[in-house]
Each structure stands twice: as structure tokens, then as C-alpha cells.
PDB file of N, CA and C in Angstrom:
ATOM      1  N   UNK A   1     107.148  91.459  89.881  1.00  0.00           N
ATOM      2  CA  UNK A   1     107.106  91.190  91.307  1.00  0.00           C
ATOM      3  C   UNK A   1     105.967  91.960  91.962  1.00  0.00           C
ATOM      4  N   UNK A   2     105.944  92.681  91.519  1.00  0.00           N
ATOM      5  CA  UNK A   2     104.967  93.746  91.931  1.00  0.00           C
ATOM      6  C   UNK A   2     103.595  93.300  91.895  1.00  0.00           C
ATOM      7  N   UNK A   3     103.216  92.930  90.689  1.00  0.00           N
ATOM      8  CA  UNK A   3     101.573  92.401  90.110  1.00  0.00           C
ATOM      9  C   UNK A   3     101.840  90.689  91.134  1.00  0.00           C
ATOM     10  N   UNK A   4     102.746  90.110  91.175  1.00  0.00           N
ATOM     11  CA  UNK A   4     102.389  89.193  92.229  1.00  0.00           C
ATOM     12  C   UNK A   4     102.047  89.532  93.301  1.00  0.00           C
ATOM     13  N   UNK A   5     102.787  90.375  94.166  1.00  0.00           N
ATOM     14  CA  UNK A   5     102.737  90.564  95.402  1.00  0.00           C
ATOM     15  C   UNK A   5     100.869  91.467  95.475  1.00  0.00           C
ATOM     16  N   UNK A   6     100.582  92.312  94.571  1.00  0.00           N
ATOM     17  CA  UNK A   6      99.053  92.636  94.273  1.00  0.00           C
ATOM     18  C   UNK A   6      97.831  91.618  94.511  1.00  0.00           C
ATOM     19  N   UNK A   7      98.691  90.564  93.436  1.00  0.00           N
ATOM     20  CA  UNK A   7      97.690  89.317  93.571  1.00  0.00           C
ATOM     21  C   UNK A   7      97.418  88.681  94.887  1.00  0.00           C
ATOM     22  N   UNK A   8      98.959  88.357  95.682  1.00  0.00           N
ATOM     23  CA  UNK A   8      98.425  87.700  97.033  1.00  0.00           C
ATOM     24  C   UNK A   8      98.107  88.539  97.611  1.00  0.00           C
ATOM     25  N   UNK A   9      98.214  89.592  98.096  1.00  0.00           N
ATOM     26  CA  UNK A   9      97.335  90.617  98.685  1.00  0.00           C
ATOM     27  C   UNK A   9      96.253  90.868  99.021  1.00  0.00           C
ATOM     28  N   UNK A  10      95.501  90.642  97.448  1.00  0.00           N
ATOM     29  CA  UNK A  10      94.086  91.047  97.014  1.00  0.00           C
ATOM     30  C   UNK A  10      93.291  89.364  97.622  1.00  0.00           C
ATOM     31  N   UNK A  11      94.395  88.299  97.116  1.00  0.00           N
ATOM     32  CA  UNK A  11      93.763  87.053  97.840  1.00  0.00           C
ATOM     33  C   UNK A  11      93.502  86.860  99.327  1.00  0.00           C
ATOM     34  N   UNK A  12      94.785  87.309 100.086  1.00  0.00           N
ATOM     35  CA  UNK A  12      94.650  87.095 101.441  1.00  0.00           C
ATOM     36  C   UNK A  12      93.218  88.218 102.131  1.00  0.00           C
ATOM     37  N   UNK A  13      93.037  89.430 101.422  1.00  0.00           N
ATOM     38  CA  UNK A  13      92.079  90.419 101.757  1.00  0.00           C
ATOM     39  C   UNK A  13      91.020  89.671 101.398  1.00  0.00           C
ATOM     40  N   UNK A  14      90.236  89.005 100.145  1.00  0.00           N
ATOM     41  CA  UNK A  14      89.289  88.807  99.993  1.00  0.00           C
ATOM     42  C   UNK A  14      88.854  87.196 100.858  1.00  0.00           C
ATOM     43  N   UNK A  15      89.891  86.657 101.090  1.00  0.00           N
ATOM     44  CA  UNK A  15      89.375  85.142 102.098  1.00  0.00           C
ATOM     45  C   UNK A  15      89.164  85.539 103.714  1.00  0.00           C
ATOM     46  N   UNK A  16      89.696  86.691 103.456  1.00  0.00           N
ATOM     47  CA  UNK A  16      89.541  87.104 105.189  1.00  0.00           C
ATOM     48  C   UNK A  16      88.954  87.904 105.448  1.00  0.00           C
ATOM     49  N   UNK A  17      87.792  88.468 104.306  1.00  0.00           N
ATOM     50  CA  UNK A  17      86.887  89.389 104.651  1.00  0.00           C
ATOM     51  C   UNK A  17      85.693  88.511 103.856  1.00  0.00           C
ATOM     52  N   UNK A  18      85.421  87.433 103.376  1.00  0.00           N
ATOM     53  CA  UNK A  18      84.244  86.453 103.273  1.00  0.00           C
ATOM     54  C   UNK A  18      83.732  86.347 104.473  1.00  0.00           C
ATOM     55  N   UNK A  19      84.525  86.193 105.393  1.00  0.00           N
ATOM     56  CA  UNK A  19      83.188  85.332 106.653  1.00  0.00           C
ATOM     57  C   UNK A  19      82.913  86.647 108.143  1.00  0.00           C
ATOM     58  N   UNK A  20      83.040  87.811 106.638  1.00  0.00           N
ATOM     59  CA  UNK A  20      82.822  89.242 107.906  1.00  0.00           C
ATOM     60  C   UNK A  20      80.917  89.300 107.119  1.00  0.00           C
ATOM     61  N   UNK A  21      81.040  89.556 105.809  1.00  0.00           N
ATOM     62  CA  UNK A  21      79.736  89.162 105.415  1.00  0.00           C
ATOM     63  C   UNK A  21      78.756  87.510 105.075  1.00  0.00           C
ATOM     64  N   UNK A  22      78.963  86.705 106.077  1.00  0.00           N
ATOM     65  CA  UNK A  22      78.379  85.427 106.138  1.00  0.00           C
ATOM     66  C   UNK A  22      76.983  85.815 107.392  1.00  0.00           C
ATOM     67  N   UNK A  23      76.480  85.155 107.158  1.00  0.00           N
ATOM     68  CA  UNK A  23      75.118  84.917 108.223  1.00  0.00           C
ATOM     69  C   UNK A  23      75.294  84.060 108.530  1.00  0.00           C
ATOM     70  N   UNK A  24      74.228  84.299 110.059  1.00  0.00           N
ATOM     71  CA  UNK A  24      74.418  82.933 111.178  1.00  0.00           C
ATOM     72  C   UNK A  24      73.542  81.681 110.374  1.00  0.00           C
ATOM     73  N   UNK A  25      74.083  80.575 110.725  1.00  0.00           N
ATOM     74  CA  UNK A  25      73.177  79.724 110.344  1.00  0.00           C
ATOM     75  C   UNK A  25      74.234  78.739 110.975  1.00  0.00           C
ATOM     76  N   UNK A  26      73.175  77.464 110.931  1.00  0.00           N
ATOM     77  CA  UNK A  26      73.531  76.318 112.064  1.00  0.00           C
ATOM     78  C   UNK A  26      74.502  75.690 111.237  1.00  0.00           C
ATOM     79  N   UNK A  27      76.053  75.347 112.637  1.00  0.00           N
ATOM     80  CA  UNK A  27      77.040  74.532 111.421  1.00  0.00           C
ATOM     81  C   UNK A  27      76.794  73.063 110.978  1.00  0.00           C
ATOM     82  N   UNK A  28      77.439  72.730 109.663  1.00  0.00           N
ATOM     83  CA  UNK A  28      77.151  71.400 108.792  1.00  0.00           C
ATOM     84  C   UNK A  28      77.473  70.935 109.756  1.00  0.00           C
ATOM     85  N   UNK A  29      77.343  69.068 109.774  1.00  0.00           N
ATOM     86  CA  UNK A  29      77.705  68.477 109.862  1.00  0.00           C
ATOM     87  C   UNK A  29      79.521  68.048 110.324  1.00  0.00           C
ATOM     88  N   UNK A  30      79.947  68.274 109.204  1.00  0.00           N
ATOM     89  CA  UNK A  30      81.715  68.223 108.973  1.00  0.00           C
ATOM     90  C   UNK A  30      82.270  69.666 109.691  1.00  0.00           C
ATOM     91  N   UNK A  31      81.433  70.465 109.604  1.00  0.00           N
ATOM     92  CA  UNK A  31      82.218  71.941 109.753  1.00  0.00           C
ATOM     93  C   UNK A  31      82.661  72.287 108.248  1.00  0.00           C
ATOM     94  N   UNK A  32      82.089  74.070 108.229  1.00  0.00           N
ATOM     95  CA  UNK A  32      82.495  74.845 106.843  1.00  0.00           C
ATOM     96  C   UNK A  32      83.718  75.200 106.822  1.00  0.00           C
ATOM     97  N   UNK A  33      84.952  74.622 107.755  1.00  0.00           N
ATOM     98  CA  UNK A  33      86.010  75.306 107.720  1.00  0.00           C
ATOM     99  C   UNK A  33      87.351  74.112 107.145  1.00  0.00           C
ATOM    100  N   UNK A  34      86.402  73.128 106.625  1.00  0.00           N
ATOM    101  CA  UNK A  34      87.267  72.062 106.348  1.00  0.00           C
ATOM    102  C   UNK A  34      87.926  72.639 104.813  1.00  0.00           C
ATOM    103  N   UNK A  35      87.352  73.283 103.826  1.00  0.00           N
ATOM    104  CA  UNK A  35      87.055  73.364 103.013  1.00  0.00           C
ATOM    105  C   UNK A  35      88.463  74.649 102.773  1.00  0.00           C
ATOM    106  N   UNK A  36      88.431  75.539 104.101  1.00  0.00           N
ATOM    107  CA  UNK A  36      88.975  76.401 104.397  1.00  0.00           C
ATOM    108  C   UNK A  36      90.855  76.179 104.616  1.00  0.00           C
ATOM    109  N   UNK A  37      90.995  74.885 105.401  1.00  0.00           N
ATOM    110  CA  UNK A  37      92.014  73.989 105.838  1.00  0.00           C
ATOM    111  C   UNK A  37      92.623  73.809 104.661  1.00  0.00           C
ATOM    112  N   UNK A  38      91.705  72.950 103.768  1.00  0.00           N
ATOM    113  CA  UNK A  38      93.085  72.724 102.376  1.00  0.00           C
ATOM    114  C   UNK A  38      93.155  73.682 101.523  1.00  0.00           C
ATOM    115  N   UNK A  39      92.130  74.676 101.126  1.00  0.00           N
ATOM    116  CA  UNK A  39      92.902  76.179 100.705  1.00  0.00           C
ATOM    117  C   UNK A  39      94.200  76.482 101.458  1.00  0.00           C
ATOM    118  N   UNK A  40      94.014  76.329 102.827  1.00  0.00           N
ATOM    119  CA  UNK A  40      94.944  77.428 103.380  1.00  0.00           C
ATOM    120  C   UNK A  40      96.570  76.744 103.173  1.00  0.00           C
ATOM    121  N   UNK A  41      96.409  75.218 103.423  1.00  0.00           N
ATOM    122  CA  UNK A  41      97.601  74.473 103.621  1.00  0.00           C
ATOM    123  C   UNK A  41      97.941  74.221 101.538  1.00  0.00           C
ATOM    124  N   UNK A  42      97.423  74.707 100.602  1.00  0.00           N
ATOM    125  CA  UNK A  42      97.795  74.582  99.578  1.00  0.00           C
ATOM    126  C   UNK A  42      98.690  75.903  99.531  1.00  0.00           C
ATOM    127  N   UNK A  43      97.976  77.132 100.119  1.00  0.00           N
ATOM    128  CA  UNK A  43      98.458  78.643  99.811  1.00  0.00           C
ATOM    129  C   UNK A  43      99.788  78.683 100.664  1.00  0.00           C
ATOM    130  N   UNK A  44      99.565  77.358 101.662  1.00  0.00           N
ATOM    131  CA  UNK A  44     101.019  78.077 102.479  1.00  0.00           C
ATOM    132  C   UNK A  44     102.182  77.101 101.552  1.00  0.00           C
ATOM    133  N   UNK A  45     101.805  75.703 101.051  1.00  0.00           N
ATOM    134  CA  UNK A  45     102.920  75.475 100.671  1.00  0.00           C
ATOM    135  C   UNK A  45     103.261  76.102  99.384  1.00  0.00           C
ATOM    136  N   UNK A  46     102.702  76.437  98.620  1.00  0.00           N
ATOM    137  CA  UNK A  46     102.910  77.057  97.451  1.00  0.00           C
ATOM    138  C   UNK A  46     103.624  78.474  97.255  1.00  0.00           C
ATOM    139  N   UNK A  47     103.318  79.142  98.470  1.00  0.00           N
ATOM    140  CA  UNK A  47     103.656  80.718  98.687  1.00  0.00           C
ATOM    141  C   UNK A  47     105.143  80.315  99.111  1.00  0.00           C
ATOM    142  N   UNK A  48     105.260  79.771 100.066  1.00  0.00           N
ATOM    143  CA  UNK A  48     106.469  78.771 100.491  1.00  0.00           C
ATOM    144  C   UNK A  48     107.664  78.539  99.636  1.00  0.00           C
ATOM    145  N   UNK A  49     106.837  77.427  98.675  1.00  0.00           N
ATOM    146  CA  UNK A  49     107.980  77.156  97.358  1.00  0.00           C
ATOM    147  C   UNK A  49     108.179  78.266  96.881  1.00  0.00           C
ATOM    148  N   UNK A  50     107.334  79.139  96.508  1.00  0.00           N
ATOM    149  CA  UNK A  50     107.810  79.886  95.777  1.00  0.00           C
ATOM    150  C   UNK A  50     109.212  81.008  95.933  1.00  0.00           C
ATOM    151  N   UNK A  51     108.463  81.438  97.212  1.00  0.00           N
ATOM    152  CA  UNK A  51     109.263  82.644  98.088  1.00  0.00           C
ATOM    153  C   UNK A  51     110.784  82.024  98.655  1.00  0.00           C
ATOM    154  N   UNK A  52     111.176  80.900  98.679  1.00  0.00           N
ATOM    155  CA  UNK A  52     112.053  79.586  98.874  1.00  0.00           C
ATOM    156  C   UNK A  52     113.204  79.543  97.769  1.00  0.00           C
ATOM    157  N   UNK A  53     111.949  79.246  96.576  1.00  0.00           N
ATOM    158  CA  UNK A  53     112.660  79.224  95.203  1.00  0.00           C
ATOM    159  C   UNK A  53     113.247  80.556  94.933  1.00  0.00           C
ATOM    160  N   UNK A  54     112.807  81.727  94.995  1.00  0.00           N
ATOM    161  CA  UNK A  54     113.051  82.937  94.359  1.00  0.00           C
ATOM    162  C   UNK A  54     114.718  83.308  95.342  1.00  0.00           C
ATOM    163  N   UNK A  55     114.085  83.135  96.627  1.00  0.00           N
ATOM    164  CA  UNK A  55     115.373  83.206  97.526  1.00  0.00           C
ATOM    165  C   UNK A  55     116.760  82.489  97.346  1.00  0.00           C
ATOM    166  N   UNK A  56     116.494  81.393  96.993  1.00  0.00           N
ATOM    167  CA  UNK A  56     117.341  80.760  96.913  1.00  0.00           C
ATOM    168  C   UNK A  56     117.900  80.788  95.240  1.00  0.00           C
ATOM    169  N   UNK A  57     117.527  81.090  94.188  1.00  0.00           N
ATOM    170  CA  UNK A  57     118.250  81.620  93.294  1.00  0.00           C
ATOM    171  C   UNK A  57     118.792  83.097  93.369  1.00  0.00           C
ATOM    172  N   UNK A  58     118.188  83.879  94.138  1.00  0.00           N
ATOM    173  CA  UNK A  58     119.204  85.311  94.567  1.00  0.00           C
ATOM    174  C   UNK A  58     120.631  85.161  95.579  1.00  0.00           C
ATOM    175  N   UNK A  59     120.436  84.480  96.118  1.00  0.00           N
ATOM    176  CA  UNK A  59     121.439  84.254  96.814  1.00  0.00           C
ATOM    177  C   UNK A  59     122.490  82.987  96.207  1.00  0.00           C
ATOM    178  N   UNK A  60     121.977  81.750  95.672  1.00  0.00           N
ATOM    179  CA  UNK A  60     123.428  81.096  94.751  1.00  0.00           C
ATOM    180  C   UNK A  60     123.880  82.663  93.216  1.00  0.00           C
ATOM    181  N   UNK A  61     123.395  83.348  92.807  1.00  0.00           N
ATOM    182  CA  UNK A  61     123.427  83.974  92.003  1.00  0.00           C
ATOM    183  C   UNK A  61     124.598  85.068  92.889  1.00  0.00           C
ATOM    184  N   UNK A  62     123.834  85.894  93.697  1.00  0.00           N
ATOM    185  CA  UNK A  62     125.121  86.170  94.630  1.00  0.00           C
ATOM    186  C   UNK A  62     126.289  86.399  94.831  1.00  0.00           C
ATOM    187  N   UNK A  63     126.270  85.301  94.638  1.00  0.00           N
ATOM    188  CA  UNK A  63     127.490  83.902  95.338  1.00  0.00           C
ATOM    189  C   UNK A  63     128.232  83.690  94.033  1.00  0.00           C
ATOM    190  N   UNK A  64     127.761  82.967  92.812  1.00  0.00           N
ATOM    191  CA  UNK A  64     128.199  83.210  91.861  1.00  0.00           C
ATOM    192  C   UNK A  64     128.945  84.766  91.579  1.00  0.00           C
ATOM    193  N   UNK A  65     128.366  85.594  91.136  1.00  0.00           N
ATOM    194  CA  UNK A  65     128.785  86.966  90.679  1.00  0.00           C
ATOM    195  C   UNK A  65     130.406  87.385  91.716  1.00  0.00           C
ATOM    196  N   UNK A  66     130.089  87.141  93.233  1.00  0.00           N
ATOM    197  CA  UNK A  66     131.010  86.839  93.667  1.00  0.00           C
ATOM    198  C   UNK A  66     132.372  86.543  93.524  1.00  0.00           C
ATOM    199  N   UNK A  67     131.980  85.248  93.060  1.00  0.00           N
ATOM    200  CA  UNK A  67     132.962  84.473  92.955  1.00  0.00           C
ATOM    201  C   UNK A  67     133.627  84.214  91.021  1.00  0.00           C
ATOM    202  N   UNK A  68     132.721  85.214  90.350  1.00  0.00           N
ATOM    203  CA  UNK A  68     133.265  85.628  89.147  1.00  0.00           C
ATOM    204  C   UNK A  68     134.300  86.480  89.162  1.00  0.00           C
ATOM    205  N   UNK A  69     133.839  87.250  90.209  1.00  0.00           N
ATOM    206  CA  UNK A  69     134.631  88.741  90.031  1.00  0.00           C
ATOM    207  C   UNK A  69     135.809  88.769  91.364  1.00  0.00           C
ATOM    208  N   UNK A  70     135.904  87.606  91.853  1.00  0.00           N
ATOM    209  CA  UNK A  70     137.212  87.370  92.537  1.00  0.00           C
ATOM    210  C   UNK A  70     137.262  85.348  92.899  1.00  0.00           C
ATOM    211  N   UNK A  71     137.836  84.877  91.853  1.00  0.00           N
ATOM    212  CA  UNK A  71     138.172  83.653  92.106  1.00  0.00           C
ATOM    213  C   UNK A  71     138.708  83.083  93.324  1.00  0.00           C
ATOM    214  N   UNK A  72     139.564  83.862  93.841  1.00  0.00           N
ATOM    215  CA  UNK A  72     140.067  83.829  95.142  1.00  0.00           C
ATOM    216  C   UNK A  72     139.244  83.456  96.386  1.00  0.00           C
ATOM    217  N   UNK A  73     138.032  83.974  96.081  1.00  0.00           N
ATOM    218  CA  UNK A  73     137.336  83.785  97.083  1.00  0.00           C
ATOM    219  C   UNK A  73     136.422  83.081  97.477  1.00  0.00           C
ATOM    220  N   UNK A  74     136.429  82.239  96.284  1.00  0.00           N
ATOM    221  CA  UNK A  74     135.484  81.084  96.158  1.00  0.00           C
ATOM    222  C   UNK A  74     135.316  80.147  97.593  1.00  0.00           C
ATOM    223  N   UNK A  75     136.380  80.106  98.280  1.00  0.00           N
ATOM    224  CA  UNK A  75     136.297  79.310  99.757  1.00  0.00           C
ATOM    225  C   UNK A  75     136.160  79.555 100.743  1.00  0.00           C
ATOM    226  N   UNK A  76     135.979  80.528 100.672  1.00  0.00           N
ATOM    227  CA  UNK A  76     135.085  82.104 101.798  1.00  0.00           C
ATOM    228  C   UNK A  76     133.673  82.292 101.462  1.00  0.00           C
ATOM    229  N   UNK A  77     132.923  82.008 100.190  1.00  0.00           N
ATOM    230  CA  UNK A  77     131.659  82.312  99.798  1.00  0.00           C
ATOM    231  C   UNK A  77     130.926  81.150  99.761  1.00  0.00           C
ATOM    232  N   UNK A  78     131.823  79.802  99.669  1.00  0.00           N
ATOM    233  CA  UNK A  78     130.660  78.564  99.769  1.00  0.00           C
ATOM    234  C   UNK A  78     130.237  78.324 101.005  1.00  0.00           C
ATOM    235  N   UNK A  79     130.781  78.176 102.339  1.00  0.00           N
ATOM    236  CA  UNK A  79     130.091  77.927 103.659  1.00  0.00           C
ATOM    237  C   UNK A  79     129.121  78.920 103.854  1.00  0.00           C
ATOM    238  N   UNK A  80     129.105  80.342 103.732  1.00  0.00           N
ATOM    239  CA  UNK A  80     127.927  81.163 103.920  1.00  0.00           C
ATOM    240  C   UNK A  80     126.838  80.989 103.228  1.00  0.00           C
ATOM    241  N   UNK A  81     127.223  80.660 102.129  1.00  0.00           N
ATOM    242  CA  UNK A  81     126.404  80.363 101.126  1.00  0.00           C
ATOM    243  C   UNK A  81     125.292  79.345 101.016  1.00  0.00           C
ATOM    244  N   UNK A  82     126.260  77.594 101.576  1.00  0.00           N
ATOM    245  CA  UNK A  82     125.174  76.874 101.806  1.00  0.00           C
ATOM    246  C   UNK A  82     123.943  77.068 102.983  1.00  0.00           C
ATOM    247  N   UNK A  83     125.143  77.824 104.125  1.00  0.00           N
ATOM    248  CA  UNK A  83     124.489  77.831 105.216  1.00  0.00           C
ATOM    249  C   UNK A  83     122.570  79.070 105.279  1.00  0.00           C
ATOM    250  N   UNK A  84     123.130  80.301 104.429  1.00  0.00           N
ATOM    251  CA  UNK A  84     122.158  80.779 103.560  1.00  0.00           C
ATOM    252  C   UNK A  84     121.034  79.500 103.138  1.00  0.00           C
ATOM    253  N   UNK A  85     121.497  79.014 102.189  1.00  0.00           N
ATOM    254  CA  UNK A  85     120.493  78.351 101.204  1.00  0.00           C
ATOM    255  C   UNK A  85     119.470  77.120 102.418  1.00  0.00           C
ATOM    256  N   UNK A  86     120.224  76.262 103.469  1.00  0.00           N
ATOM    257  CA  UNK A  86     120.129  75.988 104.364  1.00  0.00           C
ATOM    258  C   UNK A  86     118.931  76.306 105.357  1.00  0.00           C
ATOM    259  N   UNK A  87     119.305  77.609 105.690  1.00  0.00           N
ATOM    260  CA  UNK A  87     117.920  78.664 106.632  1.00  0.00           C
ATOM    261  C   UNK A  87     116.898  79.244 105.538  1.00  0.00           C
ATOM    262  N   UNK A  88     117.040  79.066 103.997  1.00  0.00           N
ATOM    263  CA  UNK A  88     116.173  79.306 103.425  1.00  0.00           C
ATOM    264  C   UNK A  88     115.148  77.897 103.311  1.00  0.00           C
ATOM    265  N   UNK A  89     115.860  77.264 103.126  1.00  0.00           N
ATOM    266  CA  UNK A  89     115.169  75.741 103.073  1.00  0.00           C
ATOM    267  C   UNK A  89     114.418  75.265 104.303  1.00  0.00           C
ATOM    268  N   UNK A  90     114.581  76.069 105.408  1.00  0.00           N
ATOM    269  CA  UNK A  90     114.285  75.460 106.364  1.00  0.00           C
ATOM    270  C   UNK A  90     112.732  75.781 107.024  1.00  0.00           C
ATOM    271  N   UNK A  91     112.746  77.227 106.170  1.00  0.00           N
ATOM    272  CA  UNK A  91     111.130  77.906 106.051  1.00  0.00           C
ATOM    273  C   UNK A  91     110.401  77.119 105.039  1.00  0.00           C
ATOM    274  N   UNK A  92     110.746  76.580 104.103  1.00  0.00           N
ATOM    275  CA  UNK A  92     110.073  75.829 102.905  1.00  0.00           C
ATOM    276  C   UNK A  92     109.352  74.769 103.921  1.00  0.00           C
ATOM    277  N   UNK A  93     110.433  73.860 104.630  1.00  0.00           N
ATOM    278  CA  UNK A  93     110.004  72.973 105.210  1.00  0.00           C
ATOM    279  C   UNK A  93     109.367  73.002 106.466  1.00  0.00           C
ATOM    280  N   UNK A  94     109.448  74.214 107.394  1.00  0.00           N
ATOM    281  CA  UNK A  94     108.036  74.163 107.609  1.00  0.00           C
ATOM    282  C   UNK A  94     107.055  74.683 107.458  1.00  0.00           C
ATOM    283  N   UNK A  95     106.863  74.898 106.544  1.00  0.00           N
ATOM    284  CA  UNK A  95     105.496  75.648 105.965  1.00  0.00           C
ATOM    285  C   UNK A  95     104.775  74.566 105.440  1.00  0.00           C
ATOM    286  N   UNK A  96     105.799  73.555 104.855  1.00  0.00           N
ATOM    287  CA  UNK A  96     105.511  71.951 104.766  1.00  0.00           C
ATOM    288  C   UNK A  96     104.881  71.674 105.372  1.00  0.00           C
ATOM    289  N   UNK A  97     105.252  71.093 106.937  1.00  0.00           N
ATOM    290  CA  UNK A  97     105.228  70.910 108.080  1.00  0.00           C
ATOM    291  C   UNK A  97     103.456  71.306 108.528  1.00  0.00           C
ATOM    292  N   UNK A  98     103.449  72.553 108.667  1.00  0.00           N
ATOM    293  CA  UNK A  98     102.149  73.232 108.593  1.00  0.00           C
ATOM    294  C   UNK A  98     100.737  72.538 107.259  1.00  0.00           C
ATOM    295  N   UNK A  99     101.469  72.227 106.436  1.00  0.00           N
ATOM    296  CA  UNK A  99     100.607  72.278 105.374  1.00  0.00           C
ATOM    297  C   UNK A  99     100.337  70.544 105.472  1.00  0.00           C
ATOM    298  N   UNK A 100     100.639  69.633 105.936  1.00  0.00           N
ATOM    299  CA  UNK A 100     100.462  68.394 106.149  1.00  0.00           C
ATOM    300  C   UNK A 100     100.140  68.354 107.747  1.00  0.00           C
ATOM    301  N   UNK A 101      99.979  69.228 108.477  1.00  0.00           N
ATOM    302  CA  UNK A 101      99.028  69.000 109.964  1.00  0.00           C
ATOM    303  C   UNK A 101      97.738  69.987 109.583  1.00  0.00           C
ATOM    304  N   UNK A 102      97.353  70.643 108.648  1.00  0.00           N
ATOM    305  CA  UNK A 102      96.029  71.133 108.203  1.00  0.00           C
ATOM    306  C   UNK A 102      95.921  70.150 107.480  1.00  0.00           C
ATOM    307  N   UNK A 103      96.055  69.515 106.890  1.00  0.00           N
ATOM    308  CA  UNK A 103      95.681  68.248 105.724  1.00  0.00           C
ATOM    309  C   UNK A 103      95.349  67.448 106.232  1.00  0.00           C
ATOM    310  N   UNK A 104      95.574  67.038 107.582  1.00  0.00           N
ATOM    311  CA  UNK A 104      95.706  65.361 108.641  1.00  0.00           C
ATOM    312  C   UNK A 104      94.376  65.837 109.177  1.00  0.00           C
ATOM    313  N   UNK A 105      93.893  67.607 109.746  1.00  0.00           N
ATOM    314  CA  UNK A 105      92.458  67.458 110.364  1.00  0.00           C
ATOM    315  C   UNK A 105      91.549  67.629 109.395  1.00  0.00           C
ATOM    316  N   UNK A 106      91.580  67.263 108.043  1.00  0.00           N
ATOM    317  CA  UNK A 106      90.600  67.156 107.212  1.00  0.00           C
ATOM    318  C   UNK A 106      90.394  65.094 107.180  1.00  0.00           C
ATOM    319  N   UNK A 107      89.211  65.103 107.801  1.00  0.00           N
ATOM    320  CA  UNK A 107      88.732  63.743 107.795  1.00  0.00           C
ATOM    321  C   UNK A 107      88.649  62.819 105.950  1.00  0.00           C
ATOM    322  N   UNK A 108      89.187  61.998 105.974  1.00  0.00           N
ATOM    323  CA  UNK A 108      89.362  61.453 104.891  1.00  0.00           C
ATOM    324  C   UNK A 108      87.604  60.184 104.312  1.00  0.00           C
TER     325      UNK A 108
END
């Protein structure tokens, strides 16, 4: 977890300190930031799934262990549970959301 969280780190530092050393020069045509748009809307949905996915197997896992170690309570731990998995899903989707309105201002 650790060497991931390094990696995006070191990514988000080095894309956001490229255009501290850029020179002026006249913009293209399209604009240099198109290029910038579907990096960014790939990194958000992907960081997204991921951080989504990881969440959401800690918490049915949880829930499980839970409900190993007291059967009883199995009908007390599923409504929190979905409702959990639910508000986790709901950041996935819009980060979605985000990542298909940066995609729409890249001219096709």
C-alpha cells in the first residue's frame, strides 16, 4: 500500500510541476491541454476504481468476519453494510461522471 500510495504521489507531483518549467510560446491550434484532459479523466477513473474496489472489499469482509463470529447478527450487519457499499459506489460514480465531461471537451 505504501509503494502505491509513493507512486501516485510522485505522479500527481511530477504532472503538476511540468508546466512550472514550460516556456511561453504561442498556443496550438487545439490547445496543449487537451492532451492533459484525457490523462486526467483516465487517472480519475482509475484511482476511483481502484480506491472503490479496495473499499469495498474491506468493508463486505467486515461484515463477513462479523457475521462469522456472531450469526445472530447477520440482520443488523446487512442494511449498514449495503448502505456502506452504496456511499462507496457512489464516489466511483462520480468520478465517472467527471471522467466522461473531460472526455466530451476533447473535440473528436
Amino acid at each position: 500500500m505504501n509503494k502505491v500510495l509513493s507512486v501516485v504521489s510522485f505522479l500527481f507531483a511530477a504532472l503538476f510541476a511540468l508546466p512550472a518549467f514550460a516556456q511561453d510560446a504561442a498556443p496550438a491550434a487545439g490547445g496543449d491541454y487537451l492532451g492533459w484532459l484525457a490523462i486526467g479523466a483516465g487517472l480519475a477513473i482509475g484511482i476511483a476504481a481502484a480506491g472503490g474496489g479496495m473499499g469495498q472489499g474491506r468493508a463486505a469482509a467486515a461484515a463477513l468476519e462479523g457475521i462469522a463470529r456472531n450469526p445472530g447478527a447477520a440482520g443488523k450487519l446487512n442494511g449498514p453494510m449495503i448502505l456502506g457499499l452504496a456511499l462507496i459506489e457512489s464516489l466511483v460514480i462520480y468520478a465517472f461522471v467527471i471522467a466522461i465531461m473531460l472526455t466530451l471537451k476533447i473535440p473528436g
